[in-house]
Protein backbone atom coordinates (compact mmCIF):
# COMPACT_ATOMS: atom_id res chain seq x y z
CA UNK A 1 36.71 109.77 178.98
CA UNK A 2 38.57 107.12 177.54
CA UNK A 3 37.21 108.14 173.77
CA UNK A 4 38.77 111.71 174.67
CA UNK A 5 42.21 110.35 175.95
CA UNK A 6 42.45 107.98 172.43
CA UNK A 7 41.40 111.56 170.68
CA UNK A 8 44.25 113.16 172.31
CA UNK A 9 46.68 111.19 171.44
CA UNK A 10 45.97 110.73 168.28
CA UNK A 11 46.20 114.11 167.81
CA UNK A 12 49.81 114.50 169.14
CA UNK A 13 50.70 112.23 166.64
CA UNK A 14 49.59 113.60 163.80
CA UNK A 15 51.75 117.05 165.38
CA UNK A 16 54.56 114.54 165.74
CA UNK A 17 54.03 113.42 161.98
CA UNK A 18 53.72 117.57 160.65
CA UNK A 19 56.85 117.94 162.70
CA UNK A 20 58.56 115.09 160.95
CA UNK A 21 57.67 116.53 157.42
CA UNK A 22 58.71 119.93 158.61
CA UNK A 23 62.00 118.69 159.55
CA UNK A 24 62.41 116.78 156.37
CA UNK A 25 61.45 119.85 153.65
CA UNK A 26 63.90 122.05 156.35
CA UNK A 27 66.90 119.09 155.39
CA UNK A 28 66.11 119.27 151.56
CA UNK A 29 66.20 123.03 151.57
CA UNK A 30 69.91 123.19 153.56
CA UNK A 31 71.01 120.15 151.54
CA UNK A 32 70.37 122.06 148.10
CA UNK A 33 71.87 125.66 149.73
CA UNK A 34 68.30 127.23 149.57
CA UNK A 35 68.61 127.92 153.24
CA UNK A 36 71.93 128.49 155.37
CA UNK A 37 72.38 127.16 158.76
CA UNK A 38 74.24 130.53 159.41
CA UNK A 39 70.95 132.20 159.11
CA UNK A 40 69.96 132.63 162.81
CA UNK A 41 66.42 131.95 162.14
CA UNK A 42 66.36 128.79 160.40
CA UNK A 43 69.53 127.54 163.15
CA UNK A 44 66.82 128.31 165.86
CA UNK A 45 64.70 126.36 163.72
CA UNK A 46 66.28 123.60 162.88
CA UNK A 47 67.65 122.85 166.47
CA UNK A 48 63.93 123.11 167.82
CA UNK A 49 62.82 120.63 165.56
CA UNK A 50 65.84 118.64 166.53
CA UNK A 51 65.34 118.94 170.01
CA UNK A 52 61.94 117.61 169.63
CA UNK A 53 62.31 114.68 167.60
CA UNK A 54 65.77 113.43 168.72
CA UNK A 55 64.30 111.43 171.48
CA UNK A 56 62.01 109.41 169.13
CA UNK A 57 64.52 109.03 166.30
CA UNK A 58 67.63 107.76 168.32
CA UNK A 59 66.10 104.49 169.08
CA UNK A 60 65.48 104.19 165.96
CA UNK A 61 68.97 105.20 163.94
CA UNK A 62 70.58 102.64 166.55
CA UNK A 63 68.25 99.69 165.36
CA UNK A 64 68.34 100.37 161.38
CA UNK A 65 71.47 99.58 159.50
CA UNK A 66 73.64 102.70 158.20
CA UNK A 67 72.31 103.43 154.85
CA UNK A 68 74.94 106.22 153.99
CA UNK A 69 74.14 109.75 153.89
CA UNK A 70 70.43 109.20 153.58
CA UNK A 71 68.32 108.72 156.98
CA UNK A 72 65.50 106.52 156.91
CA UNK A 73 64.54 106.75 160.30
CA UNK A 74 62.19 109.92 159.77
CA UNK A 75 60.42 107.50 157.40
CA UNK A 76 60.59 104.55 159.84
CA UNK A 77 58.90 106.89 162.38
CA UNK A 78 56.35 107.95 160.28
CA UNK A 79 54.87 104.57 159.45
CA UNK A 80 55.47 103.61 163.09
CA UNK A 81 53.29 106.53 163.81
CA UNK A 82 50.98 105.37 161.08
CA UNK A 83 50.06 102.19 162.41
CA UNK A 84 49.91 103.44 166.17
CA UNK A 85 46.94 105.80 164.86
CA UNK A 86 45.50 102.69 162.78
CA UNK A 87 45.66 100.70 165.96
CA UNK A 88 44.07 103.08 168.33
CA UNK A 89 41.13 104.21 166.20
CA UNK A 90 40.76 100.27 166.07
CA UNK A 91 40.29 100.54 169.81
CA UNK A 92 38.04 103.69 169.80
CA UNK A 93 35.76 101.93 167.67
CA UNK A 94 35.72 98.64 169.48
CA UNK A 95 35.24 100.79 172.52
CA UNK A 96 32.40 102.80 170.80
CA UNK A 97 31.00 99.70 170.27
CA UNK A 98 30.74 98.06 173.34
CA UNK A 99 28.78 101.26 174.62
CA UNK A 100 31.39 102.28 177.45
């Protein structure tokens, strides 16, 4: 049960992570004019993406430093999400191990 629960979660982070990179390519393209924000598509787009990662990236932008224009807290998040997933196959195994 508790194998399934680690699965889980893992797995909503690596969503988390696509969503991230999603996000990012989505800024490049509206940064370089290859999309508009006055397309109604990619506006619906964008804010959903916002919506969902707003709550994990505000912590974050009010602990880093401003940098300028560029953002480093997608990045931030990603590695933070990184080592999470590092850290809880670490306890799958362990828990694996001990037969439970």
């Amino acid at each position: 049960m508790l194998l399934a629960l680690i699965s889980i979660i893992g797995y909503l982070m690596t969503i988390l992570s696509t969503v991230v990179i999603v996000q990012f390519i989505l800024s490049l393209l509206i940064s370089f004019n290859v999309v508009s924000l006055s397309n109604n598509i990619v506006a619906a787009i964008w804010q959903a993406l916002s919506v969902i990662l707003d709550p994990f990236l505000k912590p974050i932008r009010k602990i880093m430093p401003d940098t300028g224009m560029i953002d480093f807290s997608p990045m931030v998040l990603l590695i933070g999400l990184r080592i999470l997933q590092m850290l809880l196959v670490g306890v799958a195994n362990d828990i694996s191990a001990a037969g439970m």
